[in-house]
PDB file of N, CA and C in Angstrom:
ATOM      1  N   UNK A   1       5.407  -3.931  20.230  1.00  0.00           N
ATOM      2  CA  UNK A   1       6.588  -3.420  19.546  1.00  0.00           C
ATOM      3  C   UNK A   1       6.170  -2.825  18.212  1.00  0.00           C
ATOM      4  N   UNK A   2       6.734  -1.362  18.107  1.00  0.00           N
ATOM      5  CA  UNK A   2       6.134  -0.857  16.698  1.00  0.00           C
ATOM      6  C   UNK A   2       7.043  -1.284  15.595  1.00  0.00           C
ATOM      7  N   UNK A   3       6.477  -1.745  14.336  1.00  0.00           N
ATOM      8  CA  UNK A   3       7.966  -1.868  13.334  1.00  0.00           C
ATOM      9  C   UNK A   3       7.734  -0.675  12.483  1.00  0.00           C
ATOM     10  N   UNK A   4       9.189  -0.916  12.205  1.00  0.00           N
ATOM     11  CA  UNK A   4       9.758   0.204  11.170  1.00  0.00           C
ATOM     12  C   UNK A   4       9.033   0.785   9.775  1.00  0.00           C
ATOM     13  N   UNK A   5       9.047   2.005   9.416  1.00  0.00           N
ATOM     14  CA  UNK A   5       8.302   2.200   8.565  1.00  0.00           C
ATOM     15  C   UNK A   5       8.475   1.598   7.079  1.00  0.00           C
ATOM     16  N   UNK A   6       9.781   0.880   6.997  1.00  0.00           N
ATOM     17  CA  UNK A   6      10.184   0.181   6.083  1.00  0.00           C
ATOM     18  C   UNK A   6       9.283  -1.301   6.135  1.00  0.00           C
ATOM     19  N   UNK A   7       8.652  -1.823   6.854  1.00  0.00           N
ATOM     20  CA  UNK A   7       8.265  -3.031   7.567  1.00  0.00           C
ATOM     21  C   UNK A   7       6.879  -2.499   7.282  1.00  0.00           C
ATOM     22  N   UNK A   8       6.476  -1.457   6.788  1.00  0.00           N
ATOM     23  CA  UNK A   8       5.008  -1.350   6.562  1.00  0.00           C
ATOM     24  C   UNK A   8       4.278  -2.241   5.568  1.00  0.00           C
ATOM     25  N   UNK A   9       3.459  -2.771   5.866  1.00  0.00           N
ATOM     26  CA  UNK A   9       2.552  -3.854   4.560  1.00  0.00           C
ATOM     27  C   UNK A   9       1.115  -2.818   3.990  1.00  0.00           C
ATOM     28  N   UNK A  10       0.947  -2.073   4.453  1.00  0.00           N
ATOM     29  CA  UNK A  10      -0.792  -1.543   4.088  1.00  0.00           C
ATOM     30  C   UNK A  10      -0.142  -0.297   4.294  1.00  0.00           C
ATOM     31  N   UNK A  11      -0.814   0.621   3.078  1.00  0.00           N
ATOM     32  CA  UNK A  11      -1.400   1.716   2.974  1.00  0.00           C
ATOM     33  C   UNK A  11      -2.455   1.992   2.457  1.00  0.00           C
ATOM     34  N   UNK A  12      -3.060   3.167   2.893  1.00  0.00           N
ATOM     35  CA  UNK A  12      -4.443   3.608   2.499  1.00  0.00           C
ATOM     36  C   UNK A  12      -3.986   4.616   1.346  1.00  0.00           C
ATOM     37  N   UNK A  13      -5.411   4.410  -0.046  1.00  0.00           N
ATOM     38  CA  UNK A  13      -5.037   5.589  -0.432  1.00  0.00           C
ATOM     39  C   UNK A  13      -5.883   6.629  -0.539  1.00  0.00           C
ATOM     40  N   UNK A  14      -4.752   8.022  -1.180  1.00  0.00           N
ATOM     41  CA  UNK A  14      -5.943   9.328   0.023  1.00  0.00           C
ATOM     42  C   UNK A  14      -6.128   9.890  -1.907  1.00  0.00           C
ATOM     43  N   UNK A  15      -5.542   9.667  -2.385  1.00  0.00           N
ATOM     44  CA  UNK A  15      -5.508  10.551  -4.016  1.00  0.00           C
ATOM     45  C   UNK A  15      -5.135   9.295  -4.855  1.00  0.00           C
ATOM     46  N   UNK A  16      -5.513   9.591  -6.401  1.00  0.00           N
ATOM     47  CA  UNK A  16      -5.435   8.588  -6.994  1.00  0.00           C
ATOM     48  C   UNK A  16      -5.466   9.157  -8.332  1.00  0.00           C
ATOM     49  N   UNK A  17      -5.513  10.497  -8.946  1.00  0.00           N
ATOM     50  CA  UNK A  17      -5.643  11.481 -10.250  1.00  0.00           C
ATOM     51  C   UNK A  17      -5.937  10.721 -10.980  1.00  0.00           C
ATOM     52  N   UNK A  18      -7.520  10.259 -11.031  1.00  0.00           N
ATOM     53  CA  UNK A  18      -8.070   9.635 -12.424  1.00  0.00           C
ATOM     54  C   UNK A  18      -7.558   7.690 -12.673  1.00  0.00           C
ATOM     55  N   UNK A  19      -6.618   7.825 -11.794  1.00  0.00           N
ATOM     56  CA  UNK A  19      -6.228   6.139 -12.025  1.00  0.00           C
ATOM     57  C   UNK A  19      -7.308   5.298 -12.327  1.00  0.00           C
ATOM     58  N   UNK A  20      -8.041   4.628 -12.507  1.00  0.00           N
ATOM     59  CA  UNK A  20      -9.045   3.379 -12.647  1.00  0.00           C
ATOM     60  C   UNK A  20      -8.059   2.375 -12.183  1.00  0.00           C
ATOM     61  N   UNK A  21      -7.319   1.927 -11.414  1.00  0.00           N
ATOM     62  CA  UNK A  21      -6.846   0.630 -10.683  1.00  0.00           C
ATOM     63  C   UNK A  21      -6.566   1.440  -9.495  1.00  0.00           C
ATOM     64  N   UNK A  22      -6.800   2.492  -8.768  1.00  0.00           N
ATOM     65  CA  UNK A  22      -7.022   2.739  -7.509  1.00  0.00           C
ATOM     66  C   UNK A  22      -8.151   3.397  -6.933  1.00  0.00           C
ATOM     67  N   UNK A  23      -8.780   3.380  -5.464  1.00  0.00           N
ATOM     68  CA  UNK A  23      -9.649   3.256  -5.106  1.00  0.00           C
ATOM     69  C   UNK A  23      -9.447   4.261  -4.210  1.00  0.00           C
ATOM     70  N   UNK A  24     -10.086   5.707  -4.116  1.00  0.00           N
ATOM     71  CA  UNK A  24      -9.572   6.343  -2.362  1.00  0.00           C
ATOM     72  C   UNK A  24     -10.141   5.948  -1.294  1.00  0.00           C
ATOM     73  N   UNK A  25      -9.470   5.780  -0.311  1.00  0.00           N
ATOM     74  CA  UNK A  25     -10.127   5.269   1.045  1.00  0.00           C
ATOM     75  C   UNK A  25     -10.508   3.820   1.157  1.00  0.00           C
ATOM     76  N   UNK A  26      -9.350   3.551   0.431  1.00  0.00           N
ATOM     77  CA  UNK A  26      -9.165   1.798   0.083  1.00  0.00           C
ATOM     78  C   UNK A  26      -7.715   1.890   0.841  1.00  0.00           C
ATOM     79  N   UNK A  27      -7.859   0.289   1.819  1.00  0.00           N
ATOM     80  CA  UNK A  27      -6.855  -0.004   1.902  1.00  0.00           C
ATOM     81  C   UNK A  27      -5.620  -1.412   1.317  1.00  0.00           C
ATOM     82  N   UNK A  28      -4.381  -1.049   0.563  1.00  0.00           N
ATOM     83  CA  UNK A  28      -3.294  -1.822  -0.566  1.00  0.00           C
ATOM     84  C   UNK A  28      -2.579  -2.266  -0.190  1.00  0.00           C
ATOM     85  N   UNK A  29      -1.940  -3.310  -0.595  1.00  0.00           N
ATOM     86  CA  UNK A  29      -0.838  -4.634   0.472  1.00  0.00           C
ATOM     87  C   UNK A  29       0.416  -3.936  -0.186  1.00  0.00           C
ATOM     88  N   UNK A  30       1.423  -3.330   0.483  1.00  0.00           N
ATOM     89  CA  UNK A  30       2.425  -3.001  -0.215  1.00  0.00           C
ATOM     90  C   UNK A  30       3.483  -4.276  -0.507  1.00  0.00           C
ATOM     91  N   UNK A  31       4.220  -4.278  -1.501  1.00  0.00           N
ATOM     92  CA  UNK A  31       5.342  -5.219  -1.722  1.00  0.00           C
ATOM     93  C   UNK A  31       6.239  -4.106  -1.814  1.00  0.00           C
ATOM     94  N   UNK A  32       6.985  -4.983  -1.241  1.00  0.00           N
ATOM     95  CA  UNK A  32       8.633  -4.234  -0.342  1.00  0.00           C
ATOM     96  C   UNK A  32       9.288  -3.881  -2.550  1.00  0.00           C
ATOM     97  N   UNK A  33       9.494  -2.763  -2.702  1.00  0.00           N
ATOM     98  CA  UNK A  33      10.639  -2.149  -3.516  1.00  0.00           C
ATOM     99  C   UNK A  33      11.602  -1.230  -3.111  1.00  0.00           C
ATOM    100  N   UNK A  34      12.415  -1.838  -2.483  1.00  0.00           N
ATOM    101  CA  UNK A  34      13.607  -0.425  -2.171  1.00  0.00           C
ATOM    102  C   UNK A  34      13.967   0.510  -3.029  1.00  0.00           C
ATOM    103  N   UNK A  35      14.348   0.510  -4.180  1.00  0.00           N
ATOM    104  CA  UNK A  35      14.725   1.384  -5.692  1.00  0.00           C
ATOM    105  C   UNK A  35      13.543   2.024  -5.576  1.00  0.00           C
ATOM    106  N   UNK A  36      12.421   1.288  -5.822  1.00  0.00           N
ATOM    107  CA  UNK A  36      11.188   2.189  -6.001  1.00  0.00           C
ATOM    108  C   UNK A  36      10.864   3.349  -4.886  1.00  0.00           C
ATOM    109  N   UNK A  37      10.864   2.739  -3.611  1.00  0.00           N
ATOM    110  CA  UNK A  37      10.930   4.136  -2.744  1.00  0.00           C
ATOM    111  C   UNK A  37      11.693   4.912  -2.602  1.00  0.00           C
ATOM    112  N   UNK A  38      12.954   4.560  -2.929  1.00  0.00           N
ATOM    113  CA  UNK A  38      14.171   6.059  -3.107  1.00  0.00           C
ATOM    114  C   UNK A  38      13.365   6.896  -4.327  1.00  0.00           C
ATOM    115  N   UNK A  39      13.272   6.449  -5.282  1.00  0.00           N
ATOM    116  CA  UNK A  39      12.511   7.479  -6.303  1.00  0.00           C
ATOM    117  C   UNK A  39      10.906   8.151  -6.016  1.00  0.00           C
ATOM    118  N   UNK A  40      10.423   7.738  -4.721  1.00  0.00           N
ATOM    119  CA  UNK A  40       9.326   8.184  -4.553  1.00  0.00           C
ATOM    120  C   UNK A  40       8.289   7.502  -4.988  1.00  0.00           C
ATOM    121  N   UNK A  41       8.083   5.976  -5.197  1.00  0.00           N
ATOM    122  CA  UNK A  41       7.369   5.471  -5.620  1.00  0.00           C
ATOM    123  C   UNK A  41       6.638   4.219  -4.495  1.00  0.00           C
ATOM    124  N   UNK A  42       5.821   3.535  -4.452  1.00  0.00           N
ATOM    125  CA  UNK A  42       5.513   2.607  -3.945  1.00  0.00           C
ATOM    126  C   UNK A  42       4.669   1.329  -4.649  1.00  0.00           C
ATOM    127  N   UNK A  43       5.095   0.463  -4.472  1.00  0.00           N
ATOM    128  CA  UNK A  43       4.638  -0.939  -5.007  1.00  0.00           C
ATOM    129  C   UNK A  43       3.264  -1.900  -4.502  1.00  0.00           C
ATOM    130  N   UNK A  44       1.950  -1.129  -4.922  1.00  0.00           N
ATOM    131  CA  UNK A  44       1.296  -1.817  -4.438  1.00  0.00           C
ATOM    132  C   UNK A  44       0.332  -2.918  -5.384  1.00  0.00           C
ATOM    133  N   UNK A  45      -0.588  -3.951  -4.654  1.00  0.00           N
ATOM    134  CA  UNK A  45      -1.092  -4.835  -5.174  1.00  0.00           C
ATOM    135  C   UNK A  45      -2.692  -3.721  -5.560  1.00  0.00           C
ATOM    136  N   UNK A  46      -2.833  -3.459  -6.822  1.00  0.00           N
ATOM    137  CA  UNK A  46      -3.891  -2.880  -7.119  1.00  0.00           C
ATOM    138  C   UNK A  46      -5.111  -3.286  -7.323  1.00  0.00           C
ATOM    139  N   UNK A  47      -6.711  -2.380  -8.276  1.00  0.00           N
ATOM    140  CA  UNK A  47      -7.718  -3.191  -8.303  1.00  0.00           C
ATOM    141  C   UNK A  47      -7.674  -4.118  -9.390  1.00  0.00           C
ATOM    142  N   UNK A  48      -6.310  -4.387 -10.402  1.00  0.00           N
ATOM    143  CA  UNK A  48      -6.088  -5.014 -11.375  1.00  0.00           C
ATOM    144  C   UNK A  48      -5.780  -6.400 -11.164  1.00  0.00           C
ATOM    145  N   UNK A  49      -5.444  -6.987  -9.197  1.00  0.00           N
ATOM    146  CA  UNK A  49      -4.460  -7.446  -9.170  1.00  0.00           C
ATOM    147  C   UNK A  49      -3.261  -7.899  -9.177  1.00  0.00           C
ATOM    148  N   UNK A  50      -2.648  -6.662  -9.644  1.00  0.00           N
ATOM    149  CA  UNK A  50      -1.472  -6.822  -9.875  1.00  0.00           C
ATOM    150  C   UNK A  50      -0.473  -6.035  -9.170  1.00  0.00           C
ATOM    151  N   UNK A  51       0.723  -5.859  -9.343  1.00  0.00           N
ATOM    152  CA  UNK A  51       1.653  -5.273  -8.516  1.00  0.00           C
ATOM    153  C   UNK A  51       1.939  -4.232  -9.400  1.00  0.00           C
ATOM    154  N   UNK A  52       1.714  -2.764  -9.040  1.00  0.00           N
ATOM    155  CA  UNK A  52       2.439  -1.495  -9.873  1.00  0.00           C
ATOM    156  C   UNK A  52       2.888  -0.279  -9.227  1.00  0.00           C
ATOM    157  N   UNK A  53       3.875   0.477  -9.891  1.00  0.00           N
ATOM    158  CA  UNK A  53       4.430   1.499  -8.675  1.00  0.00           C
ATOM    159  C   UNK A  53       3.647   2.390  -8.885  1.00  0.00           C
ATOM    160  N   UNK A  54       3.088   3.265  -7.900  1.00  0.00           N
ATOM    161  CA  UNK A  54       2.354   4.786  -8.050  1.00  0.00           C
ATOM    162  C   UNK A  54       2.790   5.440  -6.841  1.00  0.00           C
ATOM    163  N   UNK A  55       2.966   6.832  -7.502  1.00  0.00           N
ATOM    164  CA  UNK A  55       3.410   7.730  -6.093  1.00  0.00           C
ATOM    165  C   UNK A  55       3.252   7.657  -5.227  1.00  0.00           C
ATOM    166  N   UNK A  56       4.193   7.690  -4.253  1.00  0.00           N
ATOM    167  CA  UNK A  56       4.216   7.892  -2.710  1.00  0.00           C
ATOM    168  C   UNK A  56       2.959   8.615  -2.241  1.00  0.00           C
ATOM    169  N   UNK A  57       3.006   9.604  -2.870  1.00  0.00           N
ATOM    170  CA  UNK A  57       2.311  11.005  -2.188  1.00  0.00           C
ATOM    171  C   UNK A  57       0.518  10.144  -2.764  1.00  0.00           C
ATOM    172  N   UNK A  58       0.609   9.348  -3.348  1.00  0.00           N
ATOM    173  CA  UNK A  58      -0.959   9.146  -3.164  1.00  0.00           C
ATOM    174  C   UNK A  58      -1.347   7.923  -1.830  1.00  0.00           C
ATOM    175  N   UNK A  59      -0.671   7.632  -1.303  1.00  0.00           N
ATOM    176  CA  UNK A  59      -0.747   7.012   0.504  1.00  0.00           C
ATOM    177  C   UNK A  59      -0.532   7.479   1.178  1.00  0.00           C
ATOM    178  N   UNK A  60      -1.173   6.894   2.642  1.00  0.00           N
ATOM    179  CA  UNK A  60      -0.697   7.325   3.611  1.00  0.00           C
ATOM    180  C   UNK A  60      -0.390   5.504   4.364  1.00  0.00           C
ATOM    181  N   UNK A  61       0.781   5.599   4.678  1.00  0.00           N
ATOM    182  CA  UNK A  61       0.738   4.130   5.496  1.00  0.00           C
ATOM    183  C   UNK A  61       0.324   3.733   6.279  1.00  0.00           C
ATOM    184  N   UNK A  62       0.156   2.594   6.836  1.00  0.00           N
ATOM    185  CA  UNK A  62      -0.599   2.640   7.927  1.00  0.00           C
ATOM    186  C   UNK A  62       0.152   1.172   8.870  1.00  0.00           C
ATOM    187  N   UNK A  63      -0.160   1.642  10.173  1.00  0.00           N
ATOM    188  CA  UNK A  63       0.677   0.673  11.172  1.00  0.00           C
ATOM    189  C   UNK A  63      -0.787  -0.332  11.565  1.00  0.00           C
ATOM    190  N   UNK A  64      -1.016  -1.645  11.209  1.00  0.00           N
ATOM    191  CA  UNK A  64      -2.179  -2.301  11.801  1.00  0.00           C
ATOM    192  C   UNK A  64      -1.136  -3.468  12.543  1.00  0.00           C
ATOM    193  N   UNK A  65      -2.563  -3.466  13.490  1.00  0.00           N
ATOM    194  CA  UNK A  65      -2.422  -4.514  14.150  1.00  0.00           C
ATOM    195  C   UNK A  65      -1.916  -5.637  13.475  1.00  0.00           C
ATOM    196  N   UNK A  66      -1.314  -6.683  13.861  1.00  0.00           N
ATOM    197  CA  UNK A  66      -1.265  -8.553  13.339  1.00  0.00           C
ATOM    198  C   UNK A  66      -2.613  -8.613  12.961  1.00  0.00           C
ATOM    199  N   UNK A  67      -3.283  -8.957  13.823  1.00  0.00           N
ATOM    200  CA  UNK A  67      -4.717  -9.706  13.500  1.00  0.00           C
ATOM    201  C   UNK A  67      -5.571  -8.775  12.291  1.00  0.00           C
ATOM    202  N   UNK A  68      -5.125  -7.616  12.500  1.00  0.00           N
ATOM    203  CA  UNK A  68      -6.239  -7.039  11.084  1.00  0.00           C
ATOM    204  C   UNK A  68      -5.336  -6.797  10.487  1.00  0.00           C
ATOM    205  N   UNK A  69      -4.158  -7.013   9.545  1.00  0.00           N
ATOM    206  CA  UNK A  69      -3.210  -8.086   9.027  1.00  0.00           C
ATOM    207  C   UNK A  69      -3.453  -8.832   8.283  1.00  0.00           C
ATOM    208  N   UNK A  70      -3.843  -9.909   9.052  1.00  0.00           N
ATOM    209  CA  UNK A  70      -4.499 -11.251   8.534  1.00  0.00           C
ATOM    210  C   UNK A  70      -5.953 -11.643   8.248  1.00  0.00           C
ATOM    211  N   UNK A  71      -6.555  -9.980   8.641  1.00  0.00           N
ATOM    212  CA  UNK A  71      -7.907 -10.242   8.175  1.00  0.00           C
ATOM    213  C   UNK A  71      -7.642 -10.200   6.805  1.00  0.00           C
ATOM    214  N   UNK A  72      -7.288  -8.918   6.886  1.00  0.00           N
ATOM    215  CA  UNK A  72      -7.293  -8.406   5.239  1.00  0.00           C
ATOM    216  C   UNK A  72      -6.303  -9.007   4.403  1.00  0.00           C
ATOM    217  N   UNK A  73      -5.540  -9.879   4.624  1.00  0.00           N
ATOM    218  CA  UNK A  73      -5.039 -10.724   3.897  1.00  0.00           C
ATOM    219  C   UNK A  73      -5.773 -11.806   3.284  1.00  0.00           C
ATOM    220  N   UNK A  74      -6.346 -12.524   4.465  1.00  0.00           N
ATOM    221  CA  UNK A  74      -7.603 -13.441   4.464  1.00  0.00           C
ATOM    222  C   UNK A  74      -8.433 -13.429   3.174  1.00  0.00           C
ATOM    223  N   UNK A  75      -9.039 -11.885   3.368  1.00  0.00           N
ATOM    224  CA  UNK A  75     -10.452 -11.293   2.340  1.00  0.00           C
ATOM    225  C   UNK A  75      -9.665 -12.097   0.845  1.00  0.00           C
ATOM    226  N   UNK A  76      -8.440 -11.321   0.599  1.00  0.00           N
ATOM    227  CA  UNK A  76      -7.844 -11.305  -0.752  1.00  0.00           C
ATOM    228  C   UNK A  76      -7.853 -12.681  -1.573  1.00  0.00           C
TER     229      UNK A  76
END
């Protein structure tokens, strides 16, 4: 069963303009912000540790499996 793109936990990111707390071709645990994605933003856990919004347009989401899921949860 595929879930919804709202139900996404991981995106990869593809751009990052100079950020130093993102990584390209890293993949980021999203935390659910509804407000934040109406404005085009997304909430991810960065290389700071921490939770911050950065543009949409620098991910691409990604649908994983459960089990690699919980790998990469695991690592963290």
């Amino acid at each position: 069963m595929r879930r919804k793109q709202a139900d996404c936990r991981f995106v990869l990111c593809v751009k990052n303009d100079d950020c130093d707390d993102l990584e390209k071709r890293k993949v980021y645990r999203v935390i659910s912000d509804k407000k934040a994605e109406k404005d085009g933003y997304v909430r991810v856990i960065d290389e700071s540790g921490e939770d911050y919004l950065y543009p949409a347009t620098y991910f691409v989401r990604l649908q994983l499996p459960q089990e690699a899921e919980q790998a990469i949860v695991a690592t963290r």
